[in-house]
Protein backbone atom coordinates (compact mmCIF):
# COMPACT_ATOMS: atom_id res chain seq x y z
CA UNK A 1 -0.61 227.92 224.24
CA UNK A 2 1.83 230.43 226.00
CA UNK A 3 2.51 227.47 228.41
CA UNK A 4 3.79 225.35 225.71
CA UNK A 5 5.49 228.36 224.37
CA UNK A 6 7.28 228.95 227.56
CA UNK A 7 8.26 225.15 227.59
CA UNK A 8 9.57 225.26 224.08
CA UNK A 9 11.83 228.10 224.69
CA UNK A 10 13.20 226.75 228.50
CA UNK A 11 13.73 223.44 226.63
CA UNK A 12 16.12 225.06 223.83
CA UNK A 13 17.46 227.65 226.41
CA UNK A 14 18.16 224.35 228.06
CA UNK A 15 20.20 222.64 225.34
CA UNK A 16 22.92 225.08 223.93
CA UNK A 17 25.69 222.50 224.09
CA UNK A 18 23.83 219.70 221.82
CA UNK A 19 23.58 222.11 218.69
CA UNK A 20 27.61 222.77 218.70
CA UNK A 21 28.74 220.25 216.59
CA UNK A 22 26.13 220.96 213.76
CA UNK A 23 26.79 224.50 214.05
CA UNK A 24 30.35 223.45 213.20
CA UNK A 25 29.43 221.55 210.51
CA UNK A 26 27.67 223.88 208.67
CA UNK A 27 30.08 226.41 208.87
CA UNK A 28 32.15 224.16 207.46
CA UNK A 29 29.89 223.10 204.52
CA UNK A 30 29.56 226.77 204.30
CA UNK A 31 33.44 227.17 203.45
CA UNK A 32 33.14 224.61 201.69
CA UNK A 33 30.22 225.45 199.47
CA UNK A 34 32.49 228.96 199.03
CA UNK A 35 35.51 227.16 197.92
CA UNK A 36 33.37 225.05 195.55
CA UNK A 37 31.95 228.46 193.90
CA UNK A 38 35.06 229.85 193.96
CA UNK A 39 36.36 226.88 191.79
CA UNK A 40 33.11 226.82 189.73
CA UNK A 41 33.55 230.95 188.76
CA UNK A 42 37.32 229.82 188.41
CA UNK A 43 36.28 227.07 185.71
CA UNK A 44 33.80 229.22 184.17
CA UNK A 45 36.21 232.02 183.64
CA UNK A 46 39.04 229.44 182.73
CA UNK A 47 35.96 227.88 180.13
CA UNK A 48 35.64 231.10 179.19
CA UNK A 49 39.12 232.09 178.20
CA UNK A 50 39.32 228.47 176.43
CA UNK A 51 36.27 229.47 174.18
CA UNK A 52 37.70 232.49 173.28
CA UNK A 53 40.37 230.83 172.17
CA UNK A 54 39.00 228.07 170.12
CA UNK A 55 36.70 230.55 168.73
CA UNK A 56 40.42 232.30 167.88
CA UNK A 57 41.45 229.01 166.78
CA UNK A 58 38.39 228.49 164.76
CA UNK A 59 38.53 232.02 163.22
CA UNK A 60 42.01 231.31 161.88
CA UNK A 61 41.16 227.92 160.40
CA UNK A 62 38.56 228.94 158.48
CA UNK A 63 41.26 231.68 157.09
CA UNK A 64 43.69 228.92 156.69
CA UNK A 65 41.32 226.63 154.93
CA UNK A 66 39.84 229.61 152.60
CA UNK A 67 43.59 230.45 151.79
CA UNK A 68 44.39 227.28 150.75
CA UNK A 69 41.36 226.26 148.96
CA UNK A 70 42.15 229.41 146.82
CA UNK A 71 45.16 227.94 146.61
CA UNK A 72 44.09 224.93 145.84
CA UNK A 73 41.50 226.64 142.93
CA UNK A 74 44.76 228.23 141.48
CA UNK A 75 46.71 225.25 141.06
CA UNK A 76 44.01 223.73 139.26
CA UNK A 77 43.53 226.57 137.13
CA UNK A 78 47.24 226.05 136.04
CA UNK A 79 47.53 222.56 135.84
CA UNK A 80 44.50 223.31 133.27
CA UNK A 81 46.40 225.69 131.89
CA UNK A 82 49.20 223.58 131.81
CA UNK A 83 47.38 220.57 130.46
CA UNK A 84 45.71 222.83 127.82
CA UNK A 85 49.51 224.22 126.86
CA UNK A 86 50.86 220.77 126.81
CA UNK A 87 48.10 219.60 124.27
CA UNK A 88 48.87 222.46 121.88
CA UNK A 89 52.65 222.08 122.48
CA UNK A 90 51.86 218.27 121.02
CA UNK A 91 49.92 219.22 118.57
CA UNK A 92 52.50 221.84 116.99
CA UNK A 93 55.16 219.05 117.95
CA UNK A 94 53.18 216.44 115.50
CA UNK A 95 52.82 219.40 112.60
CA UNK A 96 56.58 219.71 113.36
CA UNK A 97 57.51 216.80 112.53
CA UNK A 98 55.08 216.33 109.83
CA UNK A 99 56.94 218.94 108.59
CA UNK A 100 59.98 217.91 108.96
CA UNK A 101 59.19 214.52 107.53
CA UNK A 102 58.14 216.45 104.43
CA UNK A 103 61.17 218.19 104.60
CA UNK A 104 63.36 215.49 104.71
CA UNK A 105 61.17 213.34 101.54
CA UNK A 106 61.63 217.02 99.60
CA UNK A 107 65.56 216.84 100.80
CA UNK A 108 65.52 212.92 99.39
CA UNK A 109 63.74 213.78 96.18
CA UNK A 110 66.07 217.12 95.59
CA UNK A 111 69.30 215.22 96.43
CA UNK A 112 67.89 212.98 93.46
CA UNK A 113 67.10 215.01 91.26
CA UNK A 114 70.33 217.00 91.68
CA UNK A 115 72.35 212.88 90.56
CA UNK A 116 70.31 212.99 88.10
CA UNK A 117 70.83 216.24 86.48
CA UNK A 118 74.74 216.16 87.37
CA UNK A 119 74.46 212.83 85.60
CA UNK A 120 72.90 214.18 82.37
CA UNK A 121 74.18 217.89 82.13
CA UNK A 122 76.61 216.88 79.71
CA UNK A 123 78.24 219.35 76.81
CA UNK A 124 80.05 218.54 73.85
CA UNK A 125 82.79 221.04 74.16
CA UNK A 126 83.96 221.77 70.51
CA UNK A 127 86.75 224.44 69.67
CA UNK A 128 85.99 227.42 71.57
CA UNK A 129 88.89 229.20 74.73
CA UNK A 130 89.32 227.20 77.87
CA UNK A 131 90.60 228.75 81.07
CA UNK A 132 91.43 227.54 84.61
CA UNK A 133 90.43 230.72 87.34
CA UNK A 134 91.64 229.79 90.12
CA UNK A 135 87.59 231.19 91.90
CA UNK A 136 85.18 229.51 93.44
CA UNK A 137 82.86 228.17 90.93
CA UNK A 138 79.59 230.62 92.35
CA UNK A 139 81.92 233.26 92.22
CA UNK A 140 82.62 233.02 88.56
CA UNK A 141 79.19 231.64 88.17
CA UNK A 142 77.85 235.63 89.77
CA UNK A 143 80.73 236.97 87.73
CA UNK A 144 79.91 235.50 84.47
CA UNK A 145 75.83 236.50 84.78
CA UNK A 146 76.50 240.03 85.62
CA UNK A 147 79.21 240.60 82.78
CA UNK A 148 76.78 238.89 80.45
CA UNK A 149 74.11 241.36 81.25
CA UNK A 150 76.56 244.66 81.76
CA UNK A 151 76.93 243.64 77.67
CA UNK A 152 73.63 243.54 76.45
CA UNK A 153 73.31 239.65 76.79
CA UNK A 154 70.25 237.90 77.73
CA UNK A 155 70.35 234.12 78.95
CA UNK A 156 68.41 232.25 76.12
CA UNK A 157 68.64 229.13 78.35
CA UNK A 158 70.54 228.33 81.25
CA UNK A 159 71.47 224.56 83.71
CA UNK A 160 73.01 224.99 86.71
CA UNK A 161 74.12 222.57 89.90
CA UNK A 162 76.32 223.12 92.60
CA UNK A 163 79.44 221.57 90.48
CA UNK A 164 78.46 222.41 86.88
CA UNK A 165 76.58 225.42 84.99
CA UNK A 166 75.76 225.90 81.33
CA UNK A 167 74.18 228.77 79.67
CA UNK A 168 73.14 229.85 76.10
CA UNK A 169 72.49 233.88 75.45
CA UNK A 170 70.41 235.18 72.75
CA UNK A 171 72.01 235.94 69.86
CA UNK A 172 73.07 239.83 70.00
CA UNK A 173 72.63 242.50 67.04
CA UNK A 174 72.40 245.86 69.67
CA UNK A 175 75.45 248.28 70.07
CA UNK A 176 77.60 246.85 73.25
CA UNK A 177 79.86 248.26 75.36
CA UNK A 178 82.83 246.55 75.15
CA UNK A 179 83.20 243.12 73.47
CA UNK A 180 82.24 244.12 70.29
CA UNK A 181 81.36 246.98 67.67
CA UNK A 182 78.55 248.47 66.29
CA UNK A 183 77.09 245.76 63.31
CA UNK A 184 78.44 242.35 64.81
CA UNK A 185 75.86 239.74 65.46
CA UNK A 186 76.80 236.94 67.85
CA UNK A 187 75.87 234.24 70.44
CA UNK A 188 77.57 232.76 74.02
CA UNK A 189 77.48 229.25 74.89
CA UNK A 190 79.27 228.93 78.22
CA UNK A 191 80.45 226.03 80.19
CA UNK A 192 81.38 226.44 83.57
CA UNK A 193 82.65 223.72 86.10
CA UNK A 194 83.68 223.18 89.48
CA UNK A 195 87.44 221.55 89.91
CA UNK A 196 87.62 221.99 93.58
CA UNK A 197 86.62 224.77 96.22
CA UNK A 198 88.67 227.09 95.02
CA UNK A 199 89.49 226.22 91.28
CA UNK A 200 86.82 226.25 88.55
CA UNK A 201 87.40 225.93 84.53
CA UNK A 202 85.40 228.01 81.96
CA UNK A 203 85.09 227.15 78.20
CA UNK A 204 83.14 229.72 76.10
CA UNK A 205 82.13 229.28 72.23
CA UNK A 206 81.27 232.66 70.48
CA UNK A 207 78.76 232.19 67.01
CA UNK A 208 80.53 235.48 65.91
CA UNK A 209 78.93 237.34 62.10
CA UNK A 210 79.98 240.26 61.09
CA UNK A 211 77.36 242.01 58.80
CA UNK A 212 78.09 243.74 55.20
CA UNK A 213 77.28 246.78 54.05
CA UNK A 214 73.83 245.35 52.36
CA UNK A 215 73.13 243.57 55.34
CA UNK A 216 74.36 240.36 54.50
CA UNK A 217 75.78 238.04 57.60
CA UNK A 218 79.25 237.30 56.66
CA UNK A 219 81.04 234.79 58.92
CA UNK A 220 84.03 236.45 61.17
CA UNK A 221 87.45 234.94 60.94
CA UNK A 222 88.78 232.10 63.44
CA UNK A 223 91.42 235.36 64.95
CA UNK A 224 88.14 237.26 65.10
CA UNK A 225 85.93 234.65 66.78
CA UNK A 226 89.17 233.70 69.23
CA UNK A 227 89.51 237.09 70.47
CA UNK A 228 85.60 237.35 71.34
CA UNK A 229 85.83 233.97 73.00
CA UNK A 230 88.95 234.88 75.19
CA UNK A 231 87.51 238.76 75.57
CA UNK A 232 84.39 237.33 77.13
CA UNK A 233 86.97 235.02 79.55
CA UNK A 234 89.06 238.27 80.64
CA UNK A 235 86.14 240.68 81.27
CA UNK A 236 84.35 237.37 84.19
CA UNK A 237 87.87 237.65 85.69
CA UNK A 238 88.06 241.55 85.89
CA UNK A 239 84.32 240.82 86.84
CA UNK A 240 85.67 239.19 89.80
CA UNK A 241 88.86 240.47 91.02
CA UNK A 242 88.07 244.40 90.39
CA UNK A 243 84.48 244.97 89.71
CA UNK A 244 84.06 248.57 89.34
CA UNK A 245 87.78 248.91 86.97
CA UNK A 246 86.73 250.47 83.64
CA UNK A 247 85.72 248.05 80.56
CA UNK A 248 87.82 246.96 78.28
CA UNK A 249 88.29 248.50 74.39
CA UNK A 250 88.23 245.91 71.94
CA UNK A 251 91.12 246.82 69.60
CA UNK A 252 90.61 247.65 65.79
CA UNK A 253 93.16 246.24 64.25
CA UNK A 254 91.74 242.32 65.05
CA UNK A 255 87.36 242.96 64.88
CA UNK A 256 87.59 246.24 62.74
CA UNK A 257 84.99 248.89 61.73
CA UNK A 258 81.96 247.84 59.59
CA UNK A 259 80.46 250.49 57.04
CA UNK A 260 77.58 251.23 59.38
CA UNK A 261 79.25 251.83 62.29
C-alpha cells in the first residue's frame, strides 16, 4: 500500500505539464460560468424591474377600466333618463296637440257661431236719436255699460259681437242722478255698431212715462222723449272722452217737476 502510494504521487509529480491545458480551460469555464451569472442576476433584476412595472401597468388599468365603467354606468343612467324624458316629452306633445286640435274645432265652431249671430242680430230701428262717435266701437260699448249703471239702469237683456251690440235695460221707476227726475218711469233700447276701427254709430229709443199725481202713467211728449234719447247719447260720450267731469243737470223747462217730486 505505501508503495503504490509512493508510485501514485512520483507519477503525478511526474506529469505537471499534461494537466495545463485543462487547468486553462476551467478557468475559463469558470469566467465564463461568472459572466453567465452575472447576466442571469442582470435578467432577474431587469425581470424584476419589468414586473414592477406591469404590475404598475396593471394597477392603472384596472383604475382606468373602473373609471370608465362608472362612466360607462352613468351614461346609461342618462340615456335612461333621457329616454324616460323623451317619452313624457311625447306624451305631453300628443296632449298638446290634442289640445290644440280641440282648440282649433272650438276656434271653427266659435268663428261659426259668431256668422251666425252677426247674420241674425238684426234691429228694427224705429224713431229714436242716431249719432256717429267717431270711438272705437268697445270703447263706446265700455262707455255705454258703465253710464247705464252710474244711472240706476240694469241690462234686461243684452247681444253683443265684435261689430254689433244691442241691449235692453229694465224699465226704471228709482230716483236717478242725472237723466231724469224724481217720478219718471222709462226704458233703453240701444243699438250700437261698428263702422270702422275708429268710427262706431249709436241709436237709442227711450219708452219715456211720466207719472200723475194719482199715480197714473201718462205718456211724455215727443220733445220730452227726444231729449232723454239724445241725453243718454251725450252722457256715453262724456263717458268716454272725460270720465270723472261732473254729470249733467237735466233742465226743467223741457222734463219738468212732477207733484211728488
Amino acid at each position: 500500500m505505501l508503495w503504490l502510494l509512493c508510485s501514485g504521487s512520483v507519477f503525478l509529480l511526474g506529469c505537471p505539464t499534461d494537466n495545463a491545458p485543462l487547468q486553462q480551460e476551467n478557468l475559463q469555464l469558470k469566467k465564463q460560468t461568472a459572466k453567465l451569472e452575472s447576466v442571469v442576476q442582470s435578467l432577474q433584476e431587469g425581470n424584476k424591474a419589468i414586473q414592477q412595472q406591469i404590475d404598475l401597468l396593471n394597477r392603472d388599468a384596472r383604475q382606468t377600466q373602473e373609471q370608465y365603467e362608472q362612466k360607462l354606468k352613468k351614461a346609461a343612467e342618462k340615456i335612461q333618463h333621457l329616454s324616460q324624458d323623451h317619452n313624457q316629452e311625447n306624451t305631453h306633445l300628443e296632449s298638446l296637440e290634442r289640445e290644440n286640435k280641440k282648440l282649433r274645432g272650438d276656434a271653427r265652431w266659435l268663428r261659426t257661431q259668431r256668422e251666425q249671430i252677426r247674420k241674425n242680430l238684426w234691429l228694427k230701428q224705429a224713431g229714436g236719436k242716431i249719432k256717429t262717435i267717431n270711438y272705437p266701437i268697445l270703447k263706446i260699448i265700455k262707455a255705454t255699460q258703465s253710464t247705464l249703471a252710474q244711472n240706476g239702469y240694469t241690462i234686461l237683456a243684452s247681444m253683443q259681437t265684435d261689430i254689433k251690440a244691442v241691449y235692453v235695460t229694465n224699465r226704471k221707476t228709482s230716483s236717478p242722478s242725472s237723466l231724469e227726475l224724481t217720478g219718471f218711469r222709462n226704458q233703453y233700447l240701444l243699438s250700437i255698431e261698428k263702422m270702422s276701427s275708429t268710427q262706431s254709430v249709436i241709436w237709442v229709443k227711450a219708452d219715456f212715462e211720466k207719472s200723475s199725481q194719482n199715480a197714473h202713467a201718462l205718456k211724455a211728449g215727443g220733445n220730452e222723449i227726444a231729449e232723454i234719447e239724445m241725453r243718454l247719447i251725450q252722457e256715453i260720450q262724456l263717458s268716454i272722452e272725460a270720465p270723472h267731469a261732473p254729470k249733467i243737470i237735466p233742465p226743467q223747462n223741457i222734463i219738468g217737476k212732477t207733484t211728488d217730486g
